[in-house]
PDB file of N, CA and C in Angstrom:
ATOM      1  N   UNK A   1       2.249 -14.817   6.152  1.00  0.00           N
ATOM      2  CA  UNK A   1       2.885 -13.997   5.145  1.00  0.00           C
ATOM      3  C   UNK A   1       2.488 -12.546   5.377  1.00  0.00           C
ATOM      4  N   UNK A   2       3.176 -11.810   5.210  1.00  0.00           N
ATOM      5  CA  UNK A   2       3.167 -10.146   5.285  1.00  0.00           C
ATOM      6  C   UNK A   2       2.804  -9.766   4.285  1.00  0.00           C
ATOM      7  N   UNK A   3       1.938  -8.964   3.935  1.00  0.00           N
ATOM      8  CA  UNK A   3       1.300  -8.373   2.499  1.00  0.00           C
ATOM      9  C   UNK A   3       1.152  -6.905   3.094  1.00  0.00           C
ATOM     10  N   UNK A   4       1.322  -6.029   1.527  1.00  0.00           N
ATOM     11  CA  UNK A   4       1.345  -4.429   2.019  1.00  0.00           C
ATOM     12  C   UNK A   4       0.305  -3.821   0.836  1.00  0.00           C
ATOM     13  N   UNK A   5      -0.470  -2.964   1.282  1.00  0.00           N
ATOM     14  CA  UNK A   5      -1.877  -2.892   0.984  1.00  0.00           C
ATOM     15  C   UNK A   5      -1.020  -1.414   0.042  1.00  0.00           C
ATOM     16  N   UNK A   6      -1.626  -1.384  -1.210  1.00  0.00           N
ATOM     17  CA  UNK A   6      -1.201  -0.281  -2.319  1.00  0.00           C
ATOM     18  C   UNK A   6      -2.802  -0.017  -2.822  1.00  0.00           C
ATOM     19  N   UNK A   7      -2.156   1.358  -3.126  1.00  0.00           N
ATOM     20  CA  UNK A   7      -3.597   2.022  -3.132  1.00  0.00           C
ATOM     21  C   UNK A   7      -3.433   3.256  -3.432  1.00  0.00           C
ATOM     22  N   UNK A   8      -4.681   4.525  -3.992  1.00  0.00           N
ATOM     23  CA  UNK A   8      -4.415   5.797  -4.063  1.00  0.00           C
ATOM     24  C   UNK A   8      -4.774   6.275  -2.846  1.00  0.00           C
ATOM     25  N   UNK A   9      -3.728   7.563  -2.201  1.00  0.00           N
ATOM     26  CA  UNK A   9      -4.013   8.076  -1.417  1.00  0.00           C
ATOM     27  C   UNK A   9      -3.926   9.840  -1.629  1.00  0.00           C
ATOM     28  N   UNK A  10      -3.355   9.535  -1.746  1.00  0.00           N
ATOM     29  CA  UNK A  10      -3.006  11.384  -2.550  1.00  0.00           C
ATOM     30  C   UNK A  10      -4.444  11.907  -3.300  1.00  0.00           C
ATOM     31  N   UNK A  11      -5.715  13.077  -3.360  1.00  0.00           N
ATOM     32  CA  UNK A  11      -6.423  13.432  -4.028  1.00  0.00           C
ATOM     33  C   UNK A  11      -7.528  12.217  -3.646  1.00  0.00           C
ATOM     34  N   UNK A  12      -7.583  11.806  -2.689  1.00  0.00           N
ATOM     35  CA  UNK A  12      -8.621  11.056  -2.242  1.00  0.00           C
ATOM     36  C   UNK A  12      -9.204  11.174  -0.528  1.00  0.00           C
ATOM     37  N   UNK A  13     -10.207  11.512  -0.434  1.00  0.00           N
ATOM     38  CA  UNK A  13     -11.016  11.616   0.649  1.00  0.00           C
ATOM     39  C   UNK A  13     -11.134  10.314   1.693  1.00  0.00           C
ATOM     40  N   UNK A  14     -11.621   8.693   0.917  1.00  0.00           N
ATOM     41  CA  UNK A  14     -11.956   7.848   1.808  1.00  0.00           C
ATOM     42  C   UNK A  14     -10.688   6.804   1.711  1.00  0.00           C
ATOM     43  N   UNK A  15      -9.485   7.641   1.600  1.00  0.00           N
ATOM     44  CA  UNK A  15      -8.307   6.167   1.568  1.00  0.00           C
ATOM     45  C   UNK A  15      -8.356   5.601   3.089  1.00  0.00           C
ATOM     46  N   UNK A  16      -8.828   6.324   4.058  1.00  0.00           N
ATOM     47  CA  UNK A  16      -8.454   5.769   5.194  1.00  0.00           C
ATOM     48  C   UNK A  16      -9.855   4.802   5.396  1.00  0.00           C
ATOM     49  N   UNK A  17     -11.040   4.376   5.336  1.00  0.00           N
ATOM     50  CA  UNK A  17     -11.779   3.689   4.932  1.00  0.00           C
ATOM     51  C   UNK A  17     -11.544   2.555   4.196  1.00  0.00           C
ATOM     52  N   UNK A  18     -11.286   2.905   3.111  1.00  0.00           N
ATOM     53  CA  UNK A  18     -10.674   1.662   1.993  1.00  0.00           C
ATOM     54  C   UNK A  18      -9.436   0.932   2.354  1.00  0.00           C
ATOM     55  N   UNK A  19      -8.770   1.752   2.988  1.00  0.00           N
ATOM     56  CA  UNK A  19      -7.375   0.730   3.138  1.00  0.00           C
ATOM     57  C   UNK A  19      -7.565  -0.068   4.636  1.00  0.00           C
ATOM     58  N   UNK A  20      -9.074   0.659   5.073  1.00  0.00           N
ATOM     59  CA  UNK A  20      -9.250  -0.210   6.249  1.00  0.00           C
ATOM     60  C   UNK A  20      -9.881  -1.765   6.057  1.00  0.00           C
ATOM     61  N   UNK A  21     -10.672  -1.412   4.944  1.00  0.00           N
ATOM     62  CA  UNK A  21     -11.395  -2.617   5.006  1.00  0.00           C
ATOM     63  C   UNK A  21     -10.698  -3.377   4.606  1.00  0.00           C
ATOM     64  N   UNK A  22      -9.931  -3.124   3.239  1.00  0.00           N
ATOM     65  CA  UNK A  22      -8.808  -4.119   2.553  1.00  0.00           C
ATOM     66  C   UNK A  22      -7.840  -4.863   3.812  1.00  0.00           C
ATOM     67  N   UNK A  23      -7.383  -3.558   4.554  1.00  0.00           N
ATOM     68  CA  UNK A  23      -7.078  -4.777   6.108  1.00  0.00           C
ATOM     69  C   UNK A  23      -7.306  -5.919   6.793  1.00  0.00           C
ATOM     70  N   UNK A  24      -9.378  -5.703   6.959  1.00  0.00           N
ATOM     71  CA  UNK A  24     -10.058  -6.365   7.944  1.00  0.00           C
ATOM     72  C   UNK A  24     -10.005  -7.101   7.079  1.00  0.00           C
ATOM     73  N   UNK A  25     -10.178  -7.306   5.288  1.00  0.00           N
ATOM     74  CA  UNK A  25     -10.035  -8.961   4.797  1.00  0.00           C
ATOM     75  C   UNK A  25      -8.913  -9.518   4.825  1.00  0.00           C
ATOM     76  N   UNK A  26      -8.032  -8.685   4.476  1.00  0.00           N
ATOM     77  CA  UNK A  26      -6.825  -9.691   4.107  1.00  0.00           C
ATOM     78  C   UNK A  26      -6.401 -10.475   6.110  1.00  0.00           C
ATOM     79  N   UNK A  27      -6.812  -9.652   6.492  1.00  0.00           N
ATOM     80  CA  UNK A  27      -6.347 -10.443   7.997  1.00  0.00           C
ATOM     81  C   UNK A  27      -7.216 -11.620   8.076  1.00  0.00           C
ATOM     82  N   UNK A  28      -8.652 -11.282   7.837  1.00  0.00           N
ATOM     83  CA  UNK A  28      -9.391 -12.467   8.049  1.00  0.00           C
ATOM     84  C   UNK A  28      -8.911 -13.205   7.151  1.00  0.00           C
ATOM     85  N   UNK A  29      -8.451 -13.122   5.997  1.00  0.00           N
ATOM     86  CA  UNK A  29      -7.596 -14.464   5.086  1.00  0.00           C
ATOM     87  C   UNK A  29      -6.901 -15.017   5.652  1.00  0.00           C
ATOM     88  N   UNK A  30      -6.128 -14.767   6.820  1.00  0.00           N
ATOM     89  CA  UNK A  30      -4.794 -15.173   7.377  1.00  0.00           C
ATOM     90  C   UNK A  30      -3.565 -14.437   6.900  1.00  0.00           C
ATOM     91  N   UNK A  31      -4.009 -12.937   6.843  1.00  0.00           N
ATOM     92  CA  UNK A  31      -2.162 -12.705   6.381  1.00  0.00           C
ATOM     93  C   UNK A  31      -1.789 -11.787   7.557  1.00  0.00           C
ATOM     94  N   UNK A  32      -0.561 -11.183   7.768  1.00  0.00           N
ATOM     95  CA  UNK A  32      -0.337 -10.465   8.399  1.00  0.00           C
ATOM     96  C   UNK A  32      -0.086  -9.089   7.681  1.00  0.00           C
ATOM     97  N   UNK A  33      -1.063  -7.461   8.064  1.00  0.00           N
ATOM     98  CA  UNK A  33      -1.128  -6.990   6.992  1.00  0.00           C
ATOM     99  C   UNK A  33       0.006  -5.572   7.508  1.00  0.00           C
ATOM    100  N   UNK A  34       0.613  -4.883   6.239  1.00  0.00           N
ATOM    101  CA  UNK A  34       1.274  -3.233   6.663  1.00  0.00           C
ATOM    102  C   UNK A  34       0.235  -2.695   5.851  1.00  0.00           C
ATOM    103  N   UNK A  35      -0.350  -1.776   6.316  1.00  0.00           N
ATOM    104  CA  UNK A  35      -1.279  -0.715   5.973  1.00  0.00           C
ATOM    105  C   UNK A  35      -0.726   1.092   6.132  1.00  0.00           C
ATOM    106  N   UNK A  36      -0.298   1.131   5.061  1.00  0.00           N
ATOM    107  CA  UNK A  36       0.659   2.510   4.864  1.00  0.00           C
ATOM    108  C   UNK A  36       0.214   3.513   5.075  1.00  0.00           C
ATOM    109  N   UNK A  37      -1.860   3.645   5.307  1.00  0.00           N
ATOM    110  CA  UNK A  37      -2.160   4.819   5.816  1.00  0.00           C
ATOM    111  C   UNK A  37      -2.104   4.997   7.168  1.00  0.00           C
ATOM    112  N   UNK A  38      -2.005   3.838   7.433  1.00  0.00           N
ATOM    113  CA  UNK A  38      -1.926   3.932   9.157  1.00  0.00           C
ATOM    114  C   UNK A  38      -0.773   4.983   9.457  1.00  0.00           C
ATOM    115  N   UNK A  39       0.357   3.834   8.922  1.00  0.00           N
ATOM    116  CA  UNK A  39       1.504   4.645   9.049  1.00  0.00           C
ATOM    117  C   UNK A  39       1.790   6.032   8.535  1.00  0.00           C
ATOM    118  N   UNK A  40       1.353   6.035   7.472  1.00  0.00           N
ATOM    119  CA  UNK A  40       1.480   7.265   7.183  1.00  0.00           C
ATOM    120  C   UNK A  40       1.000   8.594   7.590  1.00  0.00           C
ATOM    121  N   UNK A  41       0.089   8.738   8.410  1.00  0.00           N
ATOM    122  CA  UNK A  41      -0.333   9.100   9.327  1.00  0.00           C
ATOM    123  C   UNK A  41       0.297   9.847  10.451  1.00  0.00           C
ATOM    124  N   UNK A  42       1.298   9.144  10.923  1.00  0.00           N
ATOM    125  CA  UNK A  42       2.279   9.283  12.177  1.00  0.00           C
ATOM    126  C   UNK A  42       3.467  10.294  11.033  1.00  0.00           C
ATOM    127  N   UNK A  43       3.122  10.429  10.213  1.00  0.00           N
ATOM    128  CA  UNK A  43       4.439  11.186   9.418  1.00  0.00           C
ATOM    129  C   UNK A  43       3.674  13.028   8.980  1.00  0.00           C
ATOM    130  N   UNK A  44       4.878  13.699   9.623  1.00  0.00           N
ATOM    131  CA  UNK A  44       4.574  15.150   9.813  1.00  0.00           C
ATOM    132  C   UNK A  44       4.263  15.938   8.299  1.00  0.00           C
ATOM    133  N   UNK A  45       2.747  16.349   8.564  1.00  0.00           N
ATOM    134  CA  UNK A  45       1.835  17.301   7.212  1.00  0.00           C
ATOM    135  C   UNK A  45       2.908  17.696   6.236  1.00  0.00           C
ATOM    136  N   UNK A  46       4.389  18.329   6.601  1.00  0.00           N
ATOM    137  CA  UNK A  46       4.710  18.581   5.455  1.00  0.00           C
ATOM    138  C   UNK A  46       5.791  17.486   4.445  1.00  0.00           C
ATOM    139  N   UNK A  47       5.389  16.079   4.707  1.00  0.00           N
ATOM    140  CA  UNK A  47       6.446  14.997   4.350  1.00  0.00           C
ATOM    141  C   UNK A  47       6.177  15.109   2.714  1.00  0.00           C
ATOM    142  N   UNK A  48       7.164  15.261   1.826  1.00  0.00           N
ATOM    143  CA  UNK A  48       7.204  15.080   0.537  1.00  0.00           C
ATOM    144  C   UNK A  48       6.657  13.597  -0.036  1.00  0.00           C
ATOM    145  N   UNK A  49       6.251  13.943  -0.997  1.00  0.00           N
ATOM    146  CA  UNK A  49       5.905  12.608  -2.006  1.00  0.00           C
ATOM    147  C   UNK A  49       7.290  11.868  -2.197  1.00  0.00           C
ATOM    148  N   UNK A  50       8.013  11.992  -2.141  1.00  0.00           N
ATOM    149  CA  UNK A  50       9.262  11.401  -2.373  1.00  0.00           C
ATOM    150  C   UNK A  50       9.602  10.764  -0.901  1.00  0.00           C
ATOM    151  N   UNK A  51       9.464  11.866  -0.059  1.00  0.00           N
ATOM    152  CA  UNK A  51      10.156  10.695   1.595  1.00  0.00           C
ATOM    153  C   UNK A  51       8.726   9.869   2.015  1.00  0.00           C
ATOM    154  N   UNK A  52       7.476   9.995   1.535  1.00  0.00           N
ATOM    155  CA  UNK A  52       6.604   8.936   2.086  1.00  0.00           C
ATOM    156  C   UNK A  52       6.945   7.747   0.869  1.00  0.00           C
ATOM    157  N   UNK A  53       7.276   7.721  -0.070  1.00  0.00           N
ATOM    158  CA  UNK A  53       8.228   6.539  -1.054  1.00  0.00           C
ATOM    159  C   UNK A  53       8.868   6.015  -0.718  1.00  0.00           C
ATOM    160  N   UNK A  54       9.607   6.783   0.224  1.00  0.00           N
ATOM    161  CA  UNK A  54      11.001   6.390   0.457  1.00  0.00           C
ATOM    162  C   UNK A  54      10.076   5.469   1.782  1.00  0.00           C
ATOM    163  N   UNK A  55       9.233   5.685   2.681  1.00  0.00           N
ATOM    164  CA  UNK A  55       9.172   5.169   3.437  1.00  0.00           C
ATOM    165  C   UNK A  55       8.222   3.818   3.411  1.00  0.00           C
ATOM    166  N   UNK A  56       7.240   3.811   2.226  1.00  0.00           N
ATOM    167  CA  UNK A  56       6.363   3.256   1.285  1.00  0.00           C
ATOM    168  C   UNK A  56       7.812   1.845   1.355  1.00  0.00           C
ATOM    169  N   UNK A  57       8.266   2.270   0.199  1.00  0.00           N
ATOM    170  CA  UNK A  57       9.106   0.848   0.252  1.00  0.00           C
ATOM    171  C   UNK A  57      10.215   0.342   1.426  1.00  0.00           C
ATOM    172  N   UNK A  58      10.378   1.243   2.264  1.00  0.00           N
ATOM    173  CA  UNK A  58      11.093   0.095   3.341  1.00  0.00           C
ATOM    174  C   UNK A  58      10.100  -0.915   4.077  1.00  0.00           C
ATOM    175  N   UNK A  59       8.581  -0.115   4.265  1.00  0.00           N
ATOM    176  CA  UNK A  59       7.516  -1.019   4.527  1.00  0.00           C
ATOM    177  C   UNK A  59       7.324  -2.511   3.659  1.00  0.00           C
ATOM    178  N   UNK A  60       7.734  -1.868   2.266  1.00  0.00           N
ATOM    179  CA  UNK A  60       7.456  -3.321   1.211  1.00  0.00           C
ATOM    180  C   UNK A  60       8.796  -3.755   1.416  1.00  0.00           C
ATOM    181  N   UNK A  61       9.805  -3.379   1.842  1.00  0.00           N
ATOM    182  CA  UNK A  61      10.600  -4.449   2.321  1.00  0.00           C
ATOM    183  C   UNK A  61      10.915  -5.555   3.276  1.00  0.00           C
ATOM    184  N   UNK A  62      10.072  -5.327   3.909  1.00  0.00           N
ATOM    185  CA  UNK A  62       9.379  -6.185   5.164  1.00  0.00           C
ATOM    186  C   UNK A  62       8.367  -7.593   5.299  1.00  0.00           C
ATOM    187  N   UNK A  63       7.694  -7.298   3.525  1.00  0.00           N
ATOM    188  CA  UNK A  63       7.054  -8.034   3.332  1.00  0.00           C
ATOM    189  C   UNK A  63       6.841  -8.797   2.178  1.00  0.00           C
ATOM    190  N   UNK A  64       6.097  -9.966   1.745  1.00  0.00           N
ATOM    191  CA  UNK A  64       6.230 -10.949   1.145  1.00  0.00           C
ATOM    192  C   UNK A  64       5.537 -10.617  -0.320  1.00  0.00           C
ATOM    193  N   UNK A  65       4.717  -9.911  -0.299  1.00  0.00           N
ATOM    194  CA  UNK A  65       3.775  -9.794  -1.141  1.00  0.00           C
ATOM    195  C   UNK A  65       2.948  -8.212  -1.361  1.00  0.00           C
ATOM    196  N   UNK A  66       2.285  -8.246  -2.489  1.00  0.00           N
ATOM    197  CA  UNK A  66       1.474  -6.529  -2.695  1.00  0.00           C
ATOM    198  C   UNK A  66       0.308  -6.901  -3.022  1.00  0.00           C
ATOM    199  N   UNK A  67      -0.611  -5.862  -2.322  1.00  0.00           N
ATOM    200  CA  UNK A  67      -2.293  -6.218  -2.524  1.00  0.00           C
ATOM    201  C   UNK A  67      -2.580  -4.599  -3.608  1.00  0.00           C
ATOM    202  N   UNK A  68      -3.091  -5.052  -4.452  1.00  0.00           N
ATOM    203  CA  UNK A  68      -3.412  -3.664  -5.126  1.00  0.00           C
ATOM    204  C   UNK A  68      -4.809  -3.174  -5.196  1.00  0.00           C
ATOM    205  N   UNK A  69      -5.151  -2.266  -4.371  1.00  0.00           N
ATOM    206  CA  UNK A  69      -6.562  -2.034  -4.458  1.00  0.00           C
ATOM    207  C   UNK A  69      -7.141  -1.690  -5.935  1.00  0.00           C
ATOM    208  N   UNK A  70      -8.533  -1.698  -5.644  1.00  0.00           N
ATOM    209  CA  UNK A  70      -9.000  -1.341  -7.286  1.00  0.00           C
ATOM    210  C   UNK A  70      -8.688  -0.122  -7.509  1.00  0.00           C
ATOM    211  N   UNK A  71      -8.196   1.060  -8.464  1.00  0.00           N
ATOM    212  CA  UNK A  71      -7.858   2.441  -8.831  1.00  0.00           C
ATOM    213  C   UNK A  71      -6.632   2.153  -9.059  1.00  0.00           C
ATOM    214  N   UNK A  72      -5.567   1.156  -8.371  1.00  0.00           N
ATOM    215  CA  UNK A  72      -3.966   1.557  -8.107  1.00  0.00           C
ATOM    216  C   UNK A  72      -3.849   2.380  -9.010  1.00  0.00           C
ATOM    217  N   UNK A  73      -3.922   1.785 -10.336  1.00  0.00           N
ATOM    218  CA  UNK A  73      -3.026   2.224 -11.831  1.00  0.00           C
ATOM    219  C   UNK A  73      -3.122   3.391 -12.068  1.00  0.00           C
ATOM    220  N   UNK A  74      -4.263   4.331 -11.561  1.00  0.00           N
ATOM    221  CA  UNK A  74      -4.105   6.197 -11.509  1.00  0.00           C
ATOM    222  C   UNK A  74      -3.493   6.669 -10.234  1.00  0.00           C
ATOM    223  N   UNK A  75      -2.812   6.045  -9.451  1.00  0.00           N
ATOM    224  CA  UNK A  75      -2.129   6.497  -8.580  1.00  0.00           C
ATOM    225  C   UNK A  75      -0.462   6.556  -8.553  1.00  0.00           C
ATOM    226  N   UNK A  76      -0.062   7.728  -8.685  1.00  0.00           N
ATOM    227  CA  UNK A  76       1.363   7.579  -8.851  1.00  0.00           C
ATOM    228  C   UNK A  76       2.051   6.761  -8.241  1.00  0.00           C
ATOM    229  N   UNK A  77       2.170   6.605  -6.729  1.00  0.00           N
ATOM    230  CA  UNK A  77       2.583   6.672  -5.541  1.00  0.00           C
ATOM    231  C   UNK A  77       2.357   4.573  -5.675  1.00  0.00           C
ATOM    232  N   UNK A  78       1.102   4.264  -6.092  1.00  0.00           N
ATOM    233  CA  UNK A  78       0.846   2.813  -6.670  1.00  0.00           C
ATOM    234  C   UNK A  78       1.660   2.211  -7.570  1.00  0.00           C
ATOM    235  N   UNK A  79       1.701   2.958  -8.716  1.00  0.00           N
ATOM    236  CA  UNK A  79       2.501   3.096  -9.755  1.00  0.00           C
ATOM    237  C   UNK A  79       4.142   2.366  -9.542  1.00  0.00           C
ATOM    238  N   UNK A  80       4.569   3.191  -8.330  1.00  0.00           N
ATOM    239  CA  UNK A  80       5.961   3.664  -8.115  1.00  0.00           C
ATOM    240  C   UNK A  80       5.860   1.989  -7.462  1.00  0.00           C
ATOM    241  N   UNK A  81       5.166   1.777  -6.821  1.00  0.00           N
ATOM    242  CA  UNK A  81       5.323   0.420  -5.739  1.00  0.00           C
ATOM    243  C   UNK A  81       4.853  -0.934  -6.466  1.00  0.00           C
ATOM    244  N   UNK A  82       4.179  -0.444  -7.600  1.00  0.00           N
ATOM    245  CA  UNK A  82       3.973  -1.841  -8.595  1.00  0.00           C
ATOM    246  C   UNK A  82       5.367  -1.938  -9.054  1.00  0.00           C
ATOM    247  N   UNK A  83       6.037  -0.996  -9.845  1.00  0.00           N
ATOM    248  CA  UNK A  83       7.453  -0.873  -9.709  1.00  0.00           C
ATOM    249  C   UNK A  83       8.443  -2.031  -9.238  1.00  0.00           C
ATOM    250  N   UNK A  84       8.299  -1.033  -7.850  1.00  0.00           N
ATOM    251  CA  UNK A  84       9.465  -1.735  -7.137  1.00  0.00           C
ATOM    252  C   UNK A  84       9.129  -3.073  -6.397  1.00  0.00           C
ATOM    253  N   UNK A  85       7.528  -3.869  -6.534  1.00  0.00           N
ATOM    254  CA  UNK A  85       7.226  -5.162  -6.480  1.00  0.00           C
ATOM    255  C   UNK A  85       7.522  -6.135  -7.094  1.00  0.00           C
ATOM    256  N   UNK A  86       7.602  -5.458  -8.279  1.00  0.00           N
ATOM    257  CA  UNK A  86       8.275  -6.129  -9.464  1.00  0.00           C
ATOM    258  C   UNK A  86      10.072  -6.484  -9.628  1.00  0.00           C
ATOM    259  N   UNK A  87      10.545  -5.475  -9.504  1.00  0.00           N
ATOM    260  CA  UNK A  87      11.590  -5.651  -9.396  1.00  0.00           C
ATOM    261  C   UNK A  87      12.239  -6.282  -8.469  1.00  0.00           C
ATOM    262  N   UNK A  88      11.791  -6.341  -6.901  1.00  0.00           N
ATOM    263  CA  UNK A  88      11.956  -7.202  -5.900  1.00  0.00           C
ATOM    264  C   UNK A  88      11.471  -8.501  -6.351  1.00  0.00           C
ATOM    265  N   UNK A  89      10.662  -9.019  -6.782  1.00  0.00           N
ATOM    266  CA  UNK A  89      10.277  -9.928  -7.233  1.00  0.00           C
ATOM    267  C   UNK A  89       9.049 -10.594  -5.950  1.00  0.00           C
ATOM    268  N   UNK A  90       8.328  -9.736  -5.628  1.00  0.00           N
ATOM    269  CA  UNK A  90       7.601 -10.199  -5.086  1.00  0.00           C
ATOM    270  C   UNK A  90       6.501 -10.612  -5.216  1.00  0.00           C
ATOM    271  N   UNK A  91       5.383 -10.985  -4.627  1.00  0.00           N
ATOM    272  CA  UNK A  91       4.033 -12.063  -5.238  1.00  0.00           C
ATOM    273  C   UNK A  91       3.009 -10.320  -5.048  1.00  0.00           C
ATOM    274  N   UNK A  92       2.682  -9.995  -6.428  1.00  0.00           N
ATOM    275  CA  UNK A  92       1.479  -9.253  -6.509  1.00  0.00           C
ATOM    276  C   UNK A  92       0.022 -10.087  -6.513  1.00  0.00           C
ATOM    277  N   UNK A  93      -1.296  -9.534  -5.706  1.00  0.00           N
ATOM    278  CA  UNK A  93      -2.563  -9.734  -5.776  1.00  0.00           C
ATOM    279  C   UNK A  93      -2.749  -8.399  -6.148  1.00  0.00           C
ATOM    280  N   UNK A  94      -4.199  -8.561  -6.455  1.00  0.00           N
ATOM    281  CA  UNK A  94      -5.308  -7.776  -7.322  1.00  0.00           C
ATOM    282  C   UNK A  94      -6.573  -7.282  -6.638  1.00  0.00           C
ATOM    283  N   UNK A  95      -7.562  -6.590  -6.292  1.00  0.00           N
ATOM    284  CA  UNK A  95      -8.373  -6.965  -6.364  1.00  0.00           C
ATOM    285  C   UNK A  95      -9.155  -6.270  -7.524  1.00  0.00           C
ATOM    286  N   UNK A  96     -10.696  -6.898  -8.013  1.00  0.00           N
ATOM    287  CA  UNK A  96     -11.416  -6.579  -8.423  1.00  0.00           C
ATOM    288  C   UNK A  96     -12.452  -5.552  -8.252  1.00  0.00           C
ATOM    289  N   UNK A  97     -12.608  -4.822  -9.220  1.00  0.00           N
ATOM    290  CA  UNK A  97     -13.754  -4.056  -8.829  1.00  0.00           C
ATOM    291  C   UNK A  97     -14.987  -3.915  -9.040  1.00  0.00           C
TER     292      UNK A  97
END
């Protein structure tokens, strides 16, 4: 199953850390993971909050399920993709903090 790792990234220093490790487990669970900082990454300094959304969910369209790191719920950009998880109807996880 494909799972896509949600999380704050915007106004945060160690997202690329955190969304790493959330990686190295969910793979060792057995999933196959999209990790949006990776990608996001490869997308040019001046990309709007709106076209990394836009690109945010074609990633969650790809996949089966949403992992929500601990913070999501103060993250807009989380926010927007709990959203549209929902409305796709896809299988949300949690984690704890």
């Amino acid at each position: 199953m494909k799972i896509y790792i949600s999380g704050a990234i915007t106004g945060t220093t160690d997202y690329e850390e955190r969304f790493a490790e959330a990686e190295e487990k969910l793979k060792a669970a057995g999933y196959e993971v999209i990790n949006p900082a990776k990608v996001g990454k490869m997308l040019p300094e001046n990309t709007t909050h709106e076209e990394y959304m836009k690109m945010s969910f074609a990633l969650m369209d790809i996949c089966e399920a949403v992992y929500f790191m601990p913070g999501w719920q103060q993250s807009r950009g989380a926010n927007q993709e709990y959203g549209y998880a929902i409305a796709k109807s896809m299988a949300r996880y949690f984690c704890c903090e």
